[in-house]
Protein backbone atom coordinates (compact mmCIF):
# COMPACT_ATOMS: atom_id res chain seq x y z
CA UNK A 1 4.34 -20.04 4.32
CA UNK A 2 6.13 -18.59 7.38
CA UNK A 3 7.33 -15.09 6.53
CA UNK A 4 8.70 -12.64 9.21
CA UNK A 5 6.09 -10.23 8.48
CA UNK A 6 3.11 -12.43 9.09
CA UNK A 7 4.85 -13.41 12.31
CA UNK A 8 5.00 -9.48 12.64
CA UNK A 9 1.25 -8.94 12.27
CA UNK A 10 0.79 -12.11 14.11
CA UNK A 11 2.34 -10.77 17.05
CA UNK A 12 0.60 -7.05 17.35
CA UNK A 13 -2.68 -9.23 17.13
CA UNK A 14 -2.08 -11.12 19.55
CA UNK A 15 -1.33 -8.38 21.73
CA UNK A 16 -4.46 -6.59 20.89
CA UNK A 17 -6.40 -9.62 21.18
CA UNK A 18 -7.68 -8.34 24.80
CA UNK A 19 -10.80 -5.21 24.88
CA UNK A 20 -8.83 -3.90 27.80
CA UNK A 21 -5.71 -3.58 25.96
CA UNK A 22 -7.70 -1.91 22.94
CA UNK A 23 -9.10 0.41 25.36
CA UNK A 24 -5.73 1.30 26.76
CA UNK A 25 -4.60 2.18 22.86
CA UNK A 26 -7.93 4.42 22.47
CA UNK A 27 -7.45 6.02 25.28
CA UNK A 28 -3.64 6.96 24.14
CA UNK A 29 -5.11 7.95 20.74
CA UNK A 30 -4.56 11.66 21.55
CA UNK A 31 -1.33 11.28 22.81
CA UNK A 32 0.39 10.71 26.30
CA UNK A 33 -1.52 9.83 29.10
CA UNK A 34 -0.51 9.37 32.98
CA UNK A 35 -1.18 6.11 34.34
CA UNK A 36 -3.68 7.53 37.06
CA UNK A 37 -6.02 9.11 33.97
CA UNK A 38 -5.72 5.90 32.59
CA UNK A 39 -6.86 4.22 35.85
CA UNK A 40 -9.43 6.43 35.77
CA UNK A 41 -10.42 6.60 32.32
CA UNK A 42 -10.68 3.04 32.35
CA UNK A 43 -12.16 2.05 35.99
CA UNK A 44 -9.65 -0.94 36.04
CA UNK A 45 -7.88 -2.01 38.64
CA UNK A 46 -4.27 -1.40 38.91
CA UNK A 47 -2.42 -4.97 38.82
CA UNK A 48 -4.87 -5.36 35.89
CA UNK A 49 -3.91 -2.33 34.35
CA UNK A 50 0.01 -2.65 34.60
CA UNK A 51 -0.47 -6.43 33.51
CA UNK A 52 -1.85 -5.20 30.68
CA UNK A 53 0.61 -2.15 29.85
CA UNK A 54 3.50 -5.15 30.48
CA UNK A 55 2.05 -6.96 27.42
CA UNK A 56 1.75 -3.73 25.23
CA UNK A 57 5.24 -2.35 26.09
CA UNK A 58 6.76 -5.95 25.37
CA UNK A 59 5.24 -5.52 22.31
CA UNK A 60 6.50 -2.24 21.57
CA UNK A 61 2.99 -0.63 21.21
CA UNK A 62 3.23 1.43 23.63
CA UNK A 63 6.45 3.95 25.52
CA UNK A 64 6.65 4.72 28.61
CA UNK A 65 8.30 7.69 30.39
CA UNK A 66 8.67 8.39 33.92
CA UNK A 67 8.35 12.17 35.53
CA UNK A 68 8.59 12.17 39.06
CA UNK A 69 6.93 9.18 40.67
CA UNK A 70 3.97 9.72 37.64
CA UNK A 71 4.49 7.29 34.78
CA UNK A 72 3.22 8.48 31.17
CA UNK A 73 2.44 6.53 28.14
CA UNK A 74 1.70 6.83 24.39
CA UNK A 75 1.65 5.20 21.19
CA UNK A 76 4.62 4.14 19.90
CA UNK A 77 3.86 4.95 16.59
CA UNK A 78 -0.12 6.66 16.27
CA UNK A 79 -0.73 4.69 12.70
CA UNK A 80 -1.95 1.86 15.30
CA UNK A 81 -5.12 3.88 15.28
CA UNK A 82 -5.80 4.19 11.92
CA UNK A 83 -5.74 -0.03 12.21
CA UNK A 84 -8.21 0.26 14.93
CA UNK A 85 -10.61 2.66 12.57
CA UNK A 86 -10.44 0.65 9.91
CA UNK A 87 -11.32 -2.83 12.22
CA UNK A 88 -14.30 -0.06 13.55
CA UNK A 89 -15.29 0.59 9.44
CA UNK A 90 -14.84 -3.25 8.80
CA UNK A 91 -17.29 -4.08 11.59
CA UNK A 92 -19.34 -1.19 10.68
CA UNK A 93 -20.28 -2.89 6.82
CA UNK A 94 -21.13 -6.43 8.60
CA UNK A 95 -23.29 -4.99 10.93
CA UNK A 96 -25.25 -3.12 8.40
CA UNK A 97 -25.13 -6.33 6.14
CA UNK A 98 -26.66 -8.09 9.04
CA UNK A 99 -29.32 -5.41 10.05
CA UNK A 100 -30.45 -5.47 6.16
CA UNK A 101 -30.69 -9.53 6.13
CA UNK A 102 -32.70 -9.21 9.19
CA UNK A 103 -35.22 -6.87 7.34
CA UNK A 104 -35.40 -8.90 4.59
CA UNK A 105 -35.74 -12.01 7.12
CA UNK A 106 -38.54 -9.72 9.02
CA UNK A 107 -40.28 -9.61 5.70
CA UNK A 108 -40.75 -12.68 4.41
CA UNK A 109 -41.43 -14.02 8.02
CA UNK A 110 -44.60 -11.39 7.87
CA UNK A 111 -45.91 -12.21 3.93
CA UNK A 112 -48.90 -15.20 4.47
CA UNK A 113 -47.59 -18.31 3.20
């Protein structure tokens, strides 16, 4: 049962298992971004922030590159994103699954009985 690519998978969940840590890899999604934008962008603070980045660079989501005292980050590969539209699709079809069972919930609820 144990296979190196499910440990793989495992692993990049895990990392992404925090909305802050999503939001860091949407906010990269156009490329580099300087640690102030994302400070910004974000309205974190900035021990939370790095914390964060720690985790993602660990995991080799995310490169860093330092220009002066400014540090800048991006994806390390941009497919990442394509992962995170597809969870977005995913939750899109339960949520219309569960808007339509409500209707039909709504409906019998309002027929006399």
């Amino acid at each position: 049962m144990h296979s190196p690519l499910r440990q793989f998978k495992a692993q990049i969940f895990q990392a992404l298992a925090h909305q802050t840590r999503i939001a860091i890899v949407e906010a990269l999604r156009d490329g580099e971004v300087g640690a102030g934008a994302l400070l910004t962008r974000l309205s974190v603070e900035q021990a939370n922030l790095s914390q964060h980045l720690a985790i993602l660079r660990a995991k080799q989501i995310v490169v860093s590159r330092k220009a002066g005292n400014q540090v800048y980050y991006r994806l390390r590969d941009p497919v990442l994103i394509d992962v995170l539209d597809l969870l977005r699709q995913y939750f899109n079809a339960h949520l219309q699954q569960s808007v339509a069972m409500l209707g039909e919930m709504n409906a019998d609820e309002s027929r006399p009985q």
